[in-house]
PDB file of N, CA and C in Angstrom:
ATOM      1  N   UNK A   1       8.173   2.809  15.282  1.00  0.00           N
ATOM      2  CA  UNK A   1       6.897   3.445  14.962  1.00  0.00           C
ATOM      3  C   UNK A   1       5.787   2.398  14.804  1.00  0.00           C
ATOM      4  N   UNK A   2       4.331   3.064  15.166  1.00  0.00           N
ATOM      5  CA  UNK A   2       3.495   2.006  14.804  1.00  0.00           C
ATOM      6  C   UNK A   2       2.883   2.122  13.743  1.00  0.00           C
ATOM      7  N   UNK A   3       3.264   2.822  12.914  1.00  0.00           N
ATOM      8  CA  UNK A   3       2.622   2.690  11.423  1.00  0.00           C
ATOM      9  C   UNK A   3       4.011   2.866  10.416  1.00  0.00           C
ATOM     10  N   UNK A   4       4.043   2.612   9.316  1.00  0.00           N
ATOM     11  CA  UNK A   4       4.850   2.824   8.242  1.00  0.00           C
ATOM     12  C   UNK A   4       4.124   3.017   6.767  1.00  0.00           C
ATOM     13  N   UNK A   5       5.002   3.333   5.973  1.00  0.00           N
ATOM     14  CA  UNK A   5       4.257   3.391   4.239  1.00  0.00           C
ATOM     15  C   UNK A   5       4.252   2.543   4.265  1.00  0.00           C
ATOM     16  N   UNK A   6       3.586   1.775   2.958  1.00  0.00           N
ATOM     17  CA  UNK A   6       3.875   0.797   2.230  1.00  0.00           C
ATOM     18  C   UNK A   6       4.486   0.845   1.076  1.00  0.00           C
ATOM     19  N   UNK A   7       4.878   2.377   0.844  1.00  0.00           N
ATOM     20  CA  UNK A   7       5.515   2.805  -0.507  1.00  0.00           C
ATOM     21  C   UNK A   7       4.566   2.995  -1.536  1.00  0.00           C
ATOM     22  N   UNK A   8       4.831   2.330  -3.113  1.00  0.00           N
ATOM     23  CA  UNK A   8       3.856   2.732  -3.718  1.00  0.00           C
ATOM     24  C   UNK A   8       3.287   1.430  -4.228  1.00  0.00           C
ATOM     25  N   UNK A   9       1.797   1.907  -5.157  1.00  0.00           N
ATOM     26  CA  UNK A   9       1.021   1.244  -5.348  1.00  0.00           C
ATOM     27  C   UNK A   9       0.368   1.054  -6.569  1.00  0.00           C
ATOM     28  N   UNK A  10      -0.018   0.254  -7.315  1.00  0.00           N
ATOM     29  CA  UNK A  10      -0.168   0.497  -8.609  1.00  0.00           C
ATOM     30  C   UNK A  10      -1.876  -0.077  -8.575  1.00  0.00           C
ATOM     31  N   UNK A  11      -2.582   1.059  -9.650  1.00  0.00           N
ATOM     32  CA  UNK A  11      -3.922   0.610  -9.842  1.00  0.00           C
ATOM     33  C   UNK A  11      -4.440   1.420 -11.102  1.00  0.00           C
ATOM     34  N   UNK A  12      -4.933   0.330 -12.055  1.00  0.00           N
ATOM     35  CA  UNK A  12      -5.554  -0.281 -12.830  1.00  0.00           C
ATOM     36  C   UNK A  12      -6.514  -0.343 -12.724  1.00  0.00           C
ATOM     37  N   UNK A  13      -7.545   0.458 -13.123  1.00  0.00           N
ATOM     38  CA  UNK A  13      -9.608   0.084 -13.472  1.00  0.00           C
ATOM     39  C   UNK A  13     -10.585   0.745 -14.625  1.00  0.00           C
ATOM     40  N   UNK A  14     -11.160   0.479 -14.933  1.00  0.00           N
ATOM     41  CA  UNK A  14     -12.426   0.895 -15.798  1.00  0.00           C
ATOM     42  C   UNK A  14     -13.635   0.831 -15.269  1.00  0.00           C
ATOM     43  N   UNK A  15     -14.342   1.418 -15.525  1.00  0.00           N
ATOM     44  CA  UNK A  15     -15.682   1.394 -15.258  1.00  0.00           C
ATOM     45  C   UNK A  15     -16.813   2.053 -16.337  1.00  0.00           C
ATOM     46  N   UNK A  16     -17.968   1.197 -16.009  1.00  0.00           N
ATOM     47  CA  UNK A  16     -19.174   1.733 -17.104  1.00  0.00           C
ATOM     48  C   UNK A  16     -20.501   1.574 -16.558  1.00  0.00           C
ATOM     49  N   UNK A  17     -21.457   2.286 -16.811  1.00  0.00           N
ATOM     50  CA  UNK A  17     -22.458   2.043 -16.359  1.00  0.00           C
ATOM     51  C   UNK A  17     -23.474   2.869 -17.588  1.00  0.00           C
ATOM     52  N   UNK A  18     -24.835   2.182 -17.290  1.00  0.00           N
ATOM     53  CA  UNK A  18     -25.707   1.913 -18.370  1.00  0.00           C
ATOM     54  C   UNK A  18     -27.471   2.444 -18.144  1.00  0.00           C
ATOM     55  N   UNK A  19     -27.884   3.363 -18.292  1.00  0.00           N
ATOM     56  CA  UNK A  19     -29.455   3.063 -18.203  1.00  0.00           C
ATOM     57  C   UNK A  19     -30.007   3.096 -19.438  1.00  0.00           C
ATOM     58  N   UNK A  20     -31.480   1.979 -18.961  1.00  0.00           N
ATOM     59  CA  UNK A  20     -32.364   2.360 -20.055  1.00  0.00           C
ATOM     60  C   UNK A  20     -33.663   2.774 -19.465  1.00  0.00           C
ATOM     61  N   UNK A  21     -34.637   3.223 -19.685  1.00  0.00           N
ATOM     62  CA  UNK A  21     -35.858   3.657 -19.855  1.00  0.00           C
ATOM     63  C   UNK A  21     -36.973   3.599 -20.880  1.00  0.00           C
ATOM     64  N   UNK A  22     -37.413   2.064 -20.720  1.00  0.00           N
ATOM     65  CA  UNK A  22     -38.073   1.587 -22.034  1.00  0.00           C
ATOM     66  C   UNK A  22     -39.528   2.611 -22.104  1.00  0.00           C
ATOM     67  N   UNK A  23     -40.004   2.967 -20.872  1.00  0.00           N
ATOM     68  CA  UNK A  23     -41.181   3.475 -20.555  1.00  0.00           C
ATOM     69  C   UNK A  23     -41.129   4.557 -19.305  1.00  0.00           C
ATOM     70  N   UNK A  24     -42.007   5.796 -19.443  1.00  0.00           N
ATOM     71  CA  UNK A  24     -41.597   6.984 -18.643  1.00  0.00           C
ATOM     72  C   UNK A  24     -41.387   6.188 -17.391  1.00  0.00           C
ATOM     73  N   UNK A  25     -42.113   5.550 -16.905  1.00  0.00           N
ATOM     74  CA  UNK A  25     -42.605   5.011 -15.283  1.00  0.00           C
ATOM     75  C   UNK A  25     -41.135   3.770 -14.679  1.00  0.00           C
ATOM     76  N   UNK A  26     -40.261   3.177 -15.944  1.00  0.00           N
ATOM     77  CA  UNK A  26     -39.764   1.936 -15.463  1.00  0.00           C
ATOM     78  C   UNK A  26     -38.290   2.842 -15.927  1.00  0.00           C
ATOM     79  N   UNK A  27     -37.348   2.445 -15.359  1.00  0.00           N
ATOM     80  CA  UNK A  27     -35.986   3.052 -15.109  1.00  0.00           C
ATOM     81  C   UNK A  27     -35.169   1.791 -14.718  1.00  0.00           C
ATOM     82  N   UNK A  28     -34.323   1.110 -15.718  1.00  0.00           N
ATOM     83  CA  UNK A  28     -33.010  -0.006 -15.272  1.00  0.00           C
ATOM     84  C   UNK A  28     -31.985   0.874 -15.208  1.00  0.00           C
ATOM     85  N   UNK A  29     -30.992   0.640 -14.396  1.00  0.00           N
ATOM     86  CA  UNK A  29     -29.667   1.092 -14.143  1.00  0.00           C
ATOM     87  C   UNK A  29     -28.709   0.413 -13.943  1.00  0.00           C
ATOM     88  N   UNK A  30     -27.120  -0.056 -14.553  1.00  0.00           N
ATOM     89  CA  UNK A  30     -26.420  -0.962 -14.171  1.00  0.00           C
ATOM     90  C   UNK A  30     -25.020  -0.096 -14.123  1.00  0.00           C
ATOM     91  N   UNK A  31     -23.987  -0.932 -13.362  1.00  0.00           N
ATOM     92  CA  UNK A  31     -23.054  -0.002 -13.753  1.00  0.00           C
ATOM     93  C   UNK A  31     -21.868  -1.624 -13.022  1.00  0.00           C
ATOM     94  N   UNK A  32     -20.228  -1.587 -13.575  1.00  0.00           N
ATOM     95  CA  UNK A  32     -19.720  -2.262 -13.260  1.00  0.00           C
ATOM     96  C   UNK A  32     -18.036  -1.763 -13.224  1.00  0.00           C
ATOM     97  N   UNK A  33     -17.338  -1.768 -11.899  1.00  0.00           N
ATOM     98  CA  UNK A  33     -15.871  -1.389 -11.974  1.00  0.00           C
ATOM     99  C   UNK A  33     -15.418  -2.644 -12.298  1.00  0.00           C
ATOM    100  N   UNK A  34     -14.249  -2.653 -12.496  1.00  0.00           N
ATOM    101  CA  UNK A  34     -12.669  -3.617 -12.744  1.00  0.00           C
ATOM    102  C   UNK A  34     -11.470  -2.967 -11.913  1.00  0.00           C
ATOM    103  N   UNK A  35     -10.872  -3.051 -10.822  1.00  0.00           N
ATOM    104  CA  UNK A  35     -10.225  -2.403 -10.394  1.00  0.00           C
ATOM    105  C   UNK A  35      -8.769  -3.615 -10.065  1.00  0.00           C
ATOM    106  N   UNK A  36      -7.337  -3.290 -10.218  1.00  0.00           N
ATOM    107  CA  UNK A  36      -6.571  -4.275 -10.034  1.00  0.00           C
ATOM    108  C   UNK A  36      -5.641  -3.240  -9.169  1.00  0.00           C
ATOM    109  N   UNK A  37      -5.135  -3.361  -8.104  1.00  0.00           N
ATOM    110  CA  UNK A  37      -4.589  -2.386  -7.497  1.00  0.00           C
ATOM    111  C   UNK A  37      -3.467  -3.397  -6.225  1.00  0.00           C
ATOM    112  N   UNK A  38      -2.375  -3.258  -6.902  1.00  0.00           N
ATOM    113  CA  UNK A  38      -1.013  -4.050  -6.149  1.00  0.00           C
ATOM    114  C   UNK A  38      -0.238  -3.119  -5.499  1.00  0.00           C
ATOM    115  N   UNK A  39       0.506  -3.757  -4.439  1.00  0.00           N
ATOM    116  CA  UNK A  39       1.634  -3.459  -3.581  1.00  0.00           C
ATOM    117  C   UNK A  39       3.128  -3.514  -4.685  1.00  0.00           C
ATOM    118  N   UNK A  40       3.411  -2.194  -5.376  1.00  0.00           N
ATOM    119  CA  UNK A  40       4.754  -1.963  -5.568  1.00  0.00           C
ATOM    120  C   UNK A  40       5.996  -2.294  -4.517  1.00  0.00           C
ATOM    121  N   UNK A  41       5.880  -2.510  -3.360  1.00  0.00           N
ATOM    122  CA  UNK A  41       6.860  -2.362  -2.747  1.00  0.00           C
ATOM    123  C   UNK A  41       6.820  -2.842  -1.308  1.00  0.00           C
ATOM    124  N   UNK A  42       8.098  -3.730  -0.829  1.00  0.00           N
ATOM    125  CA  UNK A  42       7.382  -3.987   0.692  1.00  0.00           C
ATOM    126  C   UNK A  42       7.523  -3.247   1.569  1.00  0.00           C
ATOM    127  N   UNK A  43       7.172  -3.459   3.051  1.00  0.00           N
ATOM    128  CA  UNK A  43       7.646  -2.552   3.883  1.00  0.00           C
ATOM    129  C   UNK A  43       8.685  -2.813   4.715  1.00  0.00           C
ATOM    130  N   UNK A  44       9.296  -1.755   5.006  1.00  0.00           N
ATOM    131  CA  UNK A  44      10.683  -1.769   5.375  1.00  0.00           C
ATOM    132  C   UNK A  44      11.015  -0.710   6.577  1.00  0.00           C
ATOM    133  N   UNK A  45      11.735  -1.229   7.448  1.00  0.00           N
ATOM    134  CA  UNK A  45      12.333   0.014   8.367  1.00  0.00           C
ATOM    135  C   UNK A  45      13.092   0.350   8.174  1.00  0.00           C
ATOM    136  N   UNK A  46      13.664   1.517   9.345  1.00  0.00           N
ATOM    137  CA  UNK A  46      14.445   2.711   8.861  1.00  0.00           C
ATOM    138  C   UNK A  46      15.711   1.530   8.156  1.00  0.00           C
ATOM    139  N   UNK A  47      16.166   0.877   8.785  1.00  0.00           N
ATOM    140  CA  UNK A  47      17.592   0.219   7.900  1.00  0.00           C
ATOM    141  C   UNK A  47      17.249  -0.336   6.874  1.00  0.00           C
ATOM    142  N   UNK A  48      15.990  -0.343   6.317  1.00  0.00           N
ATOM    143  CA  UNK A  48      15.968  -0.954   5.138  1.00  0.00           C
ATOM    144  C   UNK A  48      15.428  -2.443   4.692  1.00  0.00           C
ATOM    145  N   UNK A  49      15.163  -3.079   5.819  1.00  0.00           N
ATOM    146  CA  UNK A  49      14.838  -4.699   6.288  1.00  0.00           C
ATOM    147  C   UNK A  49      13.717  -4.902   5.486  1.00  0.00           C
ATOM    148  N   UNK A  50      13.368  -5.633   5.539  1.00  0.00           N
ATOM    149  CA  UNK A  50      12.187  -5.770   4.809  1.00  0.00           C
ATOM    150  C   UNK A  50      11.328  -6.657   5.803  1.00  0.00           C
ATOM    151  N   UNK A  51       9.987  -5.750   6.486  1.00  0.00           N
ATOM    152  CA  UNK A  51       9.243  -5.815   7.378  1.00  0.00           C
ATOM    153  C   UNK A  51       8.428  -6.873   7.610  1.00  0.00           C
ATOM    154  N   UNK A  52       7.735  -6.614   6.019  1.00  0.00           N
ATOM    155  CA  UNK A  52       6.521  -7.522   5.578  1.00  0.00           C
ATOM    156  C   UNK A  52       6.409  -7.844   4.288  1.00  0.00           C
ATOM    157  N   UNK A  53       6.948  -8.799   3.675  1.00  0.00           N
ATOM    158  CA  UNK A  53       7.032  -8.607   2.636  1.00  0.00           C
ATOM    159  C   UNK A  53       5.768  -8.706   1.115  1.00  0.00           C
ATOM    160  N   UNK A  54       5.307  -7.887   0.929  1.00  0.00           N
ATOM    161  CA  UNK A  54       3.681  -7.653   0.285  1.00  0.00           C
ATOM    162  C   UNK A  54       3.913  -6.972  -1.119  1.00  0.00           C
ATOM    163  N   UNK A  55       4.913  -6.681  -1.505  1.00  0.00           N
ATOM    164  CA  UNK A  55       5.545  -6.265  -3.037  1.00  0.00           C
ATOM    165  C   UNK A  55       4.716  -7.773  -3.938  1.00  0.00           C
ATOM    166  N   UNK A  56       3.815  -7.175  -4.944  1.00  0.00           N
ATOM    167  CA  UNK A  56       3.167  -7.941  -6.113  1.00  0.00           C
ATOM    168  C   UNK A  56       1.559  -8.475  -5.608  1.00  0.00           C
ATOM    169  N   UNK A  57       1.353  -8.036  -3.712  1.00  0.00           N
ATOM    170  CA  UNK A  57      -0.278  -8.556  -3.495  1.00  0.00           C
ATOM    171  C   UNK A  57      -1.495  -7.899  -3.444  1.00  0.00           C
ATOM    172  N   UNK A  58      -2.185  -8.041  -4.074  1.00  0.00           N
ATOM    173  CA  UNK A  58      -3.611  -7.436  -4.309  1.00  0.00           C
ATOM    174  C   UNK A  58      -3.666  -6.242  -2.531  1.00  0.00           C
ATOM    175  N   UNK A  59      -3.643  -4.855  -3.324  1.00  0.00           N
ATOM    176  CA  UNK A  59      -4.209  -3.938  -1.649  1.00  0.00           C
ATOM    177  C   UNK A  59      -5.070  -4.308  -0.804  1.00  0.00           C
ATOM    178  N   UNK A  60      -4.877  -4.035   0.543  1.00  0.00           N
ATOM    179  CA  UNK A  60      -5.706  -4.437   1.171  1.00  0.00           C
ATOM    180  C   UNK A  60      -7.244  -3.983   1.378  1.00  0.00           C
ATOM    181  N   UNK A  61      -7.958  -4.469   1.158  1.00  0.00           N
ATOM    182  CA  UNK A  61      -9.342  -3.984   0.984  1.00  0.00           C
ATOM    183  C   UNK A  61      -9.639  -3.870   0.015  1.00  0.00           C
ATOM    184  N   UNK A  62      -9.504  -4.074  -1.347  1.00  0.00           N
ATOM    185  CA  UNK A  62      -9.946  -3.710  -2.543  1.00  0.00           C
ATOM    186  C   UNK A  62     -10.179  -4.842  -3.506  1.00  0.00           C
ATOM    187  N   UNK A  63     -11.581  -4.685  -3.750  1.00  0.00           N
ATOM    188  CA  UNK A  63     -11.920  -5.781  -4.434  1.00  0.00           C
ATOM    189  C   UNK A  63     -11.505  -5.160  -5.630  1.00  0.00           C
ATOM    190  N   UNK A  64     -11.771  -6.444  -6.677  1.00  0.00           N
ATOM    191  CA  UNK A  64     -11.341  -6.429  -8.195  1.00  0.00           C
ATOM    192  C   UNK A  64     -12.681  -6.160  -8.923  1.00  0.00           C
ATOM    193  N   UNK A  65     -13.799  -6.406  -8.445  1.00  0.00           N
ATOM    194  CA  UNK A  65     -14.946  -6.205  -9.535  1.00  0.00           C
ATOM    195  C   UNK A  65     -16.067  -5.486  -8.056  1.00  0.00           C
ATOM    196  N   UNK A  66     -16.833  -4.667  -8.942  1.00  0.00           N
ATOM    197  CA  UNK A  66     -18.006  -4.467  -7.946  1.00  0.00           C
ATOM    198  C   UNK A  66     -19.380  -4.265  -9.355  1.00  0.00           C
ATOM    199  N   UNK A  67     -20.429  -4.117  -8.817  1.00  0.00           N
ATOM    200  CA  UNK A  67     -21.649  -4.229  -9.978  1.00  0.00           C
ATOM    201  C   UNK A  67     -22.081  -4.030  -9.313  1.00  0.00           C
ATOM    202  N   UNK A  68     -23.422  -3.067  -9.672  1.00  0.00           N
ATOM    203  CA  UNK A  68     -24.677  -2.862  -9.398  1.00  0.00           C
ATOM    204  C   UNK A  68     -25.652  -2.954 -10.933  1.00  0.00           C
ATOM    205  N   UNK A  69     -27.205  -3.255  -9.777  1.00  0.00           N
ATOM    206  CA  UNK A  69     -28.147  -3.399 -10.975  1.00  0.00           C
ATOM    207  C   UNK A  69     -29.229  -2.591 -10.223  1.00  0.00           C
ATOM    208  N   UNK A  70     -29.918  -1.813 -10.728  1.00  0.00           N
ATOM    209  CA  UNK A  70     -31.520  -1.144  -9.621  1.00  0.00           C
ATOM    210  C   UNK A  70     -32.475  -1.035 -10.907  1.00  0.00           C
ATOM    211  N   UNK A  71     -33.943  -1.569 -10.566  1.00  0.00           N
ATOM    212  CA  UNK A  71     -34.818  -0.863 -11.532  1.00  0.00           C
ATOM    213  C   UNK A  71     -35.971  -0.173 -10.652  1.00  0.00           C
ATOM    214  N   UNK A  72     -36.404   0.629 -10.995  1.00  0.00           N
ATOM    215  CA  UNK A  72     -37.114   1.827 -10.099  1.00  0.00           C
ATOM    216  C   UNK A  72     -38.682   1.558 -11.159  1.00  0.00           C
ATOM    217  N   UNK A  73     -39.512   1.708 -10.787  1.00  0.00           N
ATOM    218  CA  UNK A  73     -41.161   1.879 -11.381  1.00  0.00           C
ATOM    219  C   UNK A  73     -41.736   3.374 -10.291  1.00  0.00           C
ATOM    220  N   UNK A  74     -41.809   3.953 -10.899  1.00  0.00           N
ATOM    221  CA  UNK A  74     -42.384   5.770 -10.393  1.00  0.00           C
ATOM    222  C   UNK A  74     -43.510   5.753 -11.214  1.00  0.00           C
ATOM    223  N   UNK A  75     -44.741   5.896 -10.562  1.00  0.00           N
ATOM    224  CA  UNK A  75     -45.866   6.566 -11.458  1.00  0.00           C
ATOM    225  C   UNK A  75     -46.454   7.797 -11.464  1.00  0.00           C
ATOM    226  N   UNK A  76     -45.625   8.226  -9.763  1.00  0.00           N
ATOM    227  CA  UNK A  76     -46.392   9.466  -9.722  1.00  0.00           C
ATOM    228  C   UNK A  76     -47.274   9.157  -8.276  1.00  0.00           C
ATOM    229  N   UNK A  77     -47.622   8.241  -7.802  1.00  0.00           N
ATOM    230  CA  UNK A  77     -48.651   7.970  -7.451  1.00  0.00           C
ATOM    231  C   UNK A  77     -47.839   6.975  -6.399  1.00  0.00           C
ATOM    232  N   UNK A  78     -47.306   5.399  -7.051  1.00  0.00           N
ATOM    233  CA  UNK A  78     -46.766   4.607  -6.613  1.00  0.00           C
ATOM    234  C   UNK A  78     -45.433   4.657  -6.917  1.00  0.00           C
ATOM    235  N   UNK A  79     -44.223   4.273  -5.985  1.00  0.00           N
ATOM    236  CA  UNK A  79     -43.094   4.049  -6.539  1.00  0.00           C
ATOM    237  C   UNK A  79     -42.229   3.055  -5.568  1.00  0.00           C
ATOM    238  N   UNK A  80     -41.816   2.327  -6.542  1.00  0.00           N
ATOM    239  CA  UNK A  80     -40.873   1.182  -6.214  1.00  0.00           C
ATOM    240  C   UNK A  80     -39.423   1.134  -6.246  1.00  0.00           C
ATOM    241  N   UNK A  81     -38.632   0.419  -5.452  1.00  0.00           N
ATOM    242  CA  UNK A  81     -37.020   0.220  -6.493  1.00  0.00           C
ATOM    243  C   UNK A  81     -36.328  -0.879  -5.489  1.00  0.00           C
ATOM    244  N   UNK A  82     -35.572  -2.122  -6.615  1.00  0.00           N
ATOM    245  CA  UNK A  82     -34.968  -2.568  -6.206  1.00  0.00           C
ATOM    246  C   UNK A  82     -33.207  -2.665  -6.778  1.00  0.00           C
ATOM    247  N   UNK A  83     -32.585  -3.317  -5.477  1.00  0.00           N
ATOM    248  CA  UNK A  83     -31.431  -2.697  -5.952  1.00  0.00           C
ATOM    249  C   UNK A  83     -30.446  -3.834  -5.535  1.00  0.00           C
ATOM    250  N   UNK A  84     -29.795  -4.464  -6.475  1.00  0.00           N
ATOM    251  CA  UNK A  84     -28.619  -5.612  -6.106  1.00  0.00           C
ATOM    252  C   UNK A  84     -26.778  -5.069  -6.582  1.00  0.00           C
ATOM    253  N   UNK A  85     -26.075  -5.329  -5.469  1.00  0.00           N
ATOM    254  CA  UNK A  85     -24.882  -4.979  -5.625  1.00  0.00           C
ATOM    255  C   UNK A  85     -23.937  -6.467  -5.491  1.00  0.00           C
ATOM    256  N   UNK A  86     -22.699  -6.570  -6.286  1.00  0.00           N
ATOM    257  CA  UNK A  86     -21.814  -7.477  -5.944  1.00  0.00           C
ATOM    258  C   UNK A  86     -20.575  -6.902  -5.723  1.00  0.00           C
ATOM    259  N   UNK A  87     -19.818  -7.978  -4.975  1.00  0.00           N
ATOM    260  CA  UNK A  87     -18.471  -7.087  -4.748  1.00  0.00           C
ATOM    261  C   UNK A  87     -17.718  -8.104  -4.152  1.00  0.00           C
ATOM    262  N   UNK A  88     -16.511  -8.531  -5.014  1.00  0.00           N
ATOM    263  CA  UNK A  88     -15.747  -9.785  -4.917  1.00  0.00           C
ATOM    264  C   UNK A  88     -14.940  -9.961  -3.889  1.00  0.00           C
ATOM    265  N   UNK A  89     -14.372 -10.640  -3.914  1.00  0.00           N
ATOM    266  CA  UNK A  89     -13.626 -11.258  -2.765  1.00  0.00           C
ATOM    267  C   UNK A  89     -12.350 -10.063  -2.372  1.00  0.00           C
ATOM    268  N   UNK A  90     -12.769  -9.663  -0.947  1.00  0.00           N
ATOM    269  CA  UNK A  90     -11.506  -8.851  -0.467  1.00  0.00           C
ATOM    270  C   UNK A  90     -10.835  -9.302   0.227  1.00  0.00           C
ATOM    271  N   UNK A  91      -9.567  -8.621   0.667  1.00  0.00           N
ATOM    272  CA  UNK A  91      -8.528  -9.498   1.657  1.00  0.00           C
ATOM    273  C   UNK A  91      -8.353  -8.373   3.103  1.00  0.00           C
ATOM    274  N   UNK A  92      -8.050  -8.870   4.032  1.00  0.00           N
ATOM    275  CA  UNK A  92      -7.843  -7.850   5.160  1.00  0.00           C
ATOM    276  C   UNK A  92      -6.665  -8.230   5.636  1.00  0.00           C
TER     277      UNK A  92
END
């Protein structure tokens, strides 16, 4: 076959995020995951072999932290917003 499971997977995260609004017109927004998400198990064919062995490595594609920050200014009239995201090191 050209695909297989990988079996299972274990994941671990929190997340929070935050606004304030010191003034009607100005709007901060932040927000930040933690995500830890491993390979339970390697992969294996039908006899059981062990394919690839990836039991204990970070999933593929999934970073461990992501963040955002945006502050918006709306007057009604004029409106602005900027917006910065991070997002750590992934694996492929």
């Amino acid at each position: 076959p050209l695909l297989d499971n990988v079996g299972d997977v274990r994941s671990i995260g929190a997340e929070i995020g935050v606004q304030w609004q010191p003034v009607d017109e100005f709007t901060l927004t932040g927000s930040y995951a933690y995500n830890s998400n491993t390979y339970e198990d390697n992969v294996v064919n039908r006899a059981g072999t062990v394919v690839q062995a990836i039991e204990g490595r970070t999933v593929v594609d999934s970073p461990e932290s992501i963040a955002n920050i945006e502050a918006v200014f709306d007057t009604g009239v004029f409106y602005a917003r900027v917006n910065g995201t991070y997002t750590s090191q992934r694996f492929f």
